[in-house]
N, C-alpha and C. Protein backbone atom coordinates (compact mmCIF):
# COMPACT_ATOMS: atom_id res chain seq x y z
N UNK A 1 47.04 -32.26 -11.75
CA UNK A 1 46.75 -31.38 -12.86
C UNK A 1 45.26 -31.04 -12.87
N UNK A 2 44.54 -29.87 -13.23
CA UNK A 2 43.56 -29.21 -13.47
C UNK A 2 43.28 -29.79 -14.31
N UNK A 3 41.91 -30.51 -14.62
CA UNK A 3 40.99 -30.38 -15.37
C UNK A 3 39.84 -29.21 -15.82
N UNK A 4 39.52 -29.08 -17.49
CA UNK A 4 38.77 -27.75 -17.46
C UNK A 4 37.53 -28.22 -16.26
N UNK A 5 37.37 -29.51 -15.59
CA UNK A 5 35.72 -29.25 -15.02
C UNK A 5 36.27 -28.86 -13.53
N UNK A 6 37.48 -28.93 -13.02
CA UNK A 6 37.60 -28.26 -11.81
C UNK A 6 37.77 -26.95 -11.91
N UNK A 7 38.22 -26.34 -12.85
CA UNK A 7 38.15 -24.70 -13.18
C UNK A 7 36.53 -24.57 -13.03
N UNK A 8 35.50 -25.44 -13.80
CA UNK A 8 34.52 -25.06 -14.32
C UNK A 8 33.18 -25.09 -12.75
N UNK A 9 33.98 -25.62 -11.93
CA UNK A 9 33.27 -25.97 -10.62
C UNK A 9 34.05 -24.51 -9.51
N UNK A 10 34.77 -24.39 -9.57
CA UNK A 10 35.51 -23.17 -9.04
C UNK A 10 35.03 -21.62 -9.53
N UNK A 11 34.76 -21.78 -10.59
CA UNK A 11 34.16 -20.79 -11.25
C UNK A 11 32.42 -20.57 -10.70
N UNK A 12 31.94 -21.68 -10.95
CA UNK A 12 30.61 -21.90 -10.96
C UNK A 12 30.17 -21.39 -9.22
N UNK A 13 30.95 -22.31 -8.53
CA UNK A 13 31.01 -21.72 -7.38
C UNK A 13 31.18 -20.10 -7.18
N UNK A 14 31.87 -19.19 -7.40
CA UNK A 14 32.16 -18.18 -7.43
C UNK A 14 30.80 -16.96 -7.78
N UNK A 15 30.77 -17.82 -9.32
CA UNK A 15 29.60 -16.67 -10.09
C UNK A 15 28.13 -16.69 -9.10
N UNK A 16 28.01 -17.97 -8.50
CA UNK A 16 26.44 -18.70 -8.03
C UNK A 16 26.69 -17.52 -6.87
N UNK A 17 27.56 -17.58 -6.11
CA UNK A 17 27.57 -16.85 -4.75
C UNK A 17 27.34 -15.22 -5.09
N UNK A 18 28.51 -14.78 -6.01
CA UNK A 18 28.24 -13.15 -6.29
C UNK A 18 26.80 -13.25 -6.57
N UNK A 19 26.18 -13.68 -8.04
CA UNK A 19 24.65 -13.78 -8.26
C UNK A 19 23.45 -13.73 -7.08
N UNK A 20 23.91 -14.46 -6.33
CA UNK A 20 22.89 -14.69 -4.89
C UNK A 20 22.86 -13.58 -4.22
N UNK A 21 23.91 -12.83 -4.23
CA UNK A 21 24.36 -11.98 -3.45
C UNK A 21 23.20 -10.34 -3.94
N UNK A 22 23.64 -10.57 -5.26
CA UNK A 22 23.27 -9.91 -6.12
C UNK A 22 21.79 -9.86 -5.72
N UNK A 23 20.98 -10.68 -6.12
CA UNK A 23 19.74 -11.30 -5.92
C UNK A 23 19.13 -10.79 -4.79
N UNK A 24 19.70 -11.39 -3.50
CA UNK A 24 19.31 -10.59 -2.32
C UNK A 24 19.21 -9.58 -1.97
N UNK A 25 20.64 -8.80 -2.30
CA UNK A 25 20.33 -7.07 -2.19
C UNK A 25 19.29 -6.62 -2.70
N UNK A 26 18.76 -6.89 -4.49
CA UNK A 26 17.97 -6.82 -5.07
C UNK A 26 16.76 -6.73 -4.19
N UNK A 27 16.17 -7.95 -4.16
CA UNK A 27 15.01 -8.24 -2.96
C UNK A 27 14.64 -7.18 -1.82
N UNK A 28 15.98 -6.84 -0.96
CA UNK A 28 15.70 -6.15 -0.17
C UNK A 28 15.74 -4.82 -0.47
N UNK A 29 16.34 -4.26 -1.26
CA UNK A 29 16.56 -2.68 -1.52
C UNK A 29 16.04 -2.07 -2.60
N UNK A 30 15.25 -2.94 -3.33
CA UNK A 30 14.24 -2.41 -4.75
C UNK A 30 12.56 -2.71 -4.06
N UNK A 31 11.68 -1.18 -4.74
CA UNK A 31 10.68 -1.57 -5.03
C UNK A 31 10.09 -2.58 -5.92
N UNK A 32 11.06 -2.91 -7.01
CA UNK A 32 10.65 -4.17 -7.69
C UNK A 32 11.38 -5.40 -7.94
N UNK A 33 10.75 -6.14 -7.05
CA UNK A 33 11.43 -7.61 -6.72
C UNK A 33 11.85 -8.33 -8.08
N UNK A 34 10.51 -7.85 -9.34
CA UNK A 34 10.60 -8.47 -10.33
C UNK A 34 12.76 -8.47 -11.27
N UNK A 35 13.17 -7.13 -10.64
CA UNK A 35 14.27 -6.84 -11.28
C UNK A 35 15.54 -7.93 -10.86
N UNK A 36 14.93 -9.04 -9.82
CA UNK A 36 15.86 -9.67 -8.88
C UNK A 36 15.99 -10.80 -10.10
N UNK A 37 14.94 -11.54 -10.99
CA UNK A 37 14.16 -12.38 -11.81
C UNK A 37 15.61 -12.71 -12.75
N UNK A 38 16.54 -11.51 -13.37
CA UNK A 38 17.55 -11.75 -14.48
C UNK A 38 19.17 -12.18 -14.01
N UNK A 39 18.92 -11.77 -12.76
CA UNK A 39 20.57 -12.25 -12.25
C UNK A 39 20.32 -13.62 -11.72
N UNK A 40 18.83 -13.86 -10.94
CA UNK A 40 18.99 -15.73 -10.68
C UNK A 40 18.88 -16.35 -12.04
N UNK A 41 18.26 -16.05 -13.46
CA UNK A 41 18.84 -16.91 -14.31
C UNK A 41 19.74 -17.21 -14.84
N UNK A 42 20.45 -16.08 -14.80
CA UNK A 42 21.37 -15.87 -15.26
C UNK A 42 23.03 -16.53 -14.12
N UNK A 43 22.62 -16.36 -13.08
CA UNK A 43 23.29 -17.46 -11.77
C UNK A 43 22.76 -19.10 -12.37
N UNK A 44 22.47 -19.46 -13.32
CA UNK A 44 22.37 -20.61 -13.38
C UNK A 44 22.50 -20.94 -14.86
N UNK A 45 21.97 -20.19 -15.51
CA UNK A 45 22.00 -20.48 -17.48
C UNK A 45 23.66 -20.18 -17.78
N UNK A 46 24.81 -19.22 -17.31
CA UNK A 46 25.76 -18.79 -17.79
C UNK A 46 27.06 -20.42 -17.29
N UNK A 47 26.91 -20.85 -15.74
CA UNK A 47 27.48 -22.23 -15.64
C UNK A 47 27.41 -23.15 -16.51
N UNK A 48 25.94 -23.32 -16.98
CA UNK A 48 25.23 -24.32 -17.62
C UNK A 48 25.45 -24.49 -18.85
N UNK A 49 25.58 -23.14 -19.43
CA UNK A 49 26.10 -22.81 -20.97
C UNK A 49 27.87 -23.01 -21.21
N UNK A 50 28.60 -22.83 -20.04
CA UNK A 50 29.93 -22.88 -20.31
C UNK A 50 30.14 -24.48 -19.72
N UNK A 51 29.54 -25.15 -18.98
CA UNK A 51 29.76 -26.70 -18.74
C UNK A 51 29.33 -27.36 -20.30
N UNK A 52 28.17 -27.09 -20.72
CA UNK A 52 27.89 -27.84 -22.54
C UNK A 52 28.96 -27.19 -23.34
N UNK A 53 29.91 -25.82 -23.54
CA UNK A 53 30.91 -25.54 -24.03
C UNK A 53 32.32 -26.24 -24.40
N UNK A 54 31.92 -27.10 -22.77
CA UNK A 54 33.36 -27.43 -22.66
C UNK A 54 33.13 -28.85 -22.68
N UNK A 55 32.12 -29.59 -22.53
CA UNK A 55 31.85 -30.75 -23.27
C UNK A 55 31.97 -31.19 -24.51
N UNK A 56 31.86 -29.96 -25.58
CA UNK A 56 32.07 -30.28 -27.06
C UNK A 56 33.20 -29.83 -27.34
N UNK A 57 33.99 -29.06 -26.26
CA UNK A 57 35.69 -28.73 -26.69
C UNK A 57 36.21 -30.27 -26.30
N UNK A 58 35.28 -30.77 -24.99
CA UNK A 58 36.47 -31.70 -25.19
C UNK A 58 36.47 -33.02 -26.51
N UNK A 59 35.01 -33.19 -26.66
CA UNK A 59 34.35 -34.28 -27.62
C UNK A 59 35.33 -33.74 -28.75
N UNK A 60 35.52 -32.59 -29.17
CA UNK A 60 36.11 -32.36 -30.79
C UNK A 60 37.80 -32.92 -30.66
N UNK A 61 38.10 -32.48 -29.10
CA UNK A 61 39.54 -32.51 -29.24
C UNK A 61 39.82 -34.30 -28.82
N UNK A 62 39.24 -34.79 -28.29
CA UNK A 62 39.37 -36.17 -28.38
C UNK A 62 39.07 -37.00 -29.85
N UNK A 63 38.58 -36.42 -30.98
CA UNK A 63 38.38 -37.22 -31.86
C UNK A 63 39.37 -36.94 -33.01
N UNK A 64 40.08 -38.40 -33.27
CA UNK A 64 41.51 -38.14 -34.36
C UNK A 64 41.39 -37.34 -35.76
């Protein structure tokens, strides 16, 4: 059976790679590198925010 943190690692995996992807084109095909700056945080704050999500779904639903 699936746990939400193997969805949440499958996912994470997924978004990190498109993002990178993202990132790189960026780099290479813009005069401004600076525009590359919102998709790598965002490759890392949006995992990060839905892993603490699902830590307090599970904390609420474990308590009687």
């Amino acid at each position: 059976m699936f746990t939400w943190r193997k969805w949440w690692l499958l996912f994470t995996v997924i978004w990190v790679v498109v993002a990178g992807i993202q990132v790189v084109l960026i780099l290479l095909t813009s005069e401004e590198p600076n525009r590359a700056l919102q998709p790598a945080i965002l490759a890392v704050g949006v995992p990060a925010a839905l892993y603490l999500l699902g830590l307090v779904v599970e904390r609420v639903r474990r308590k009687p």
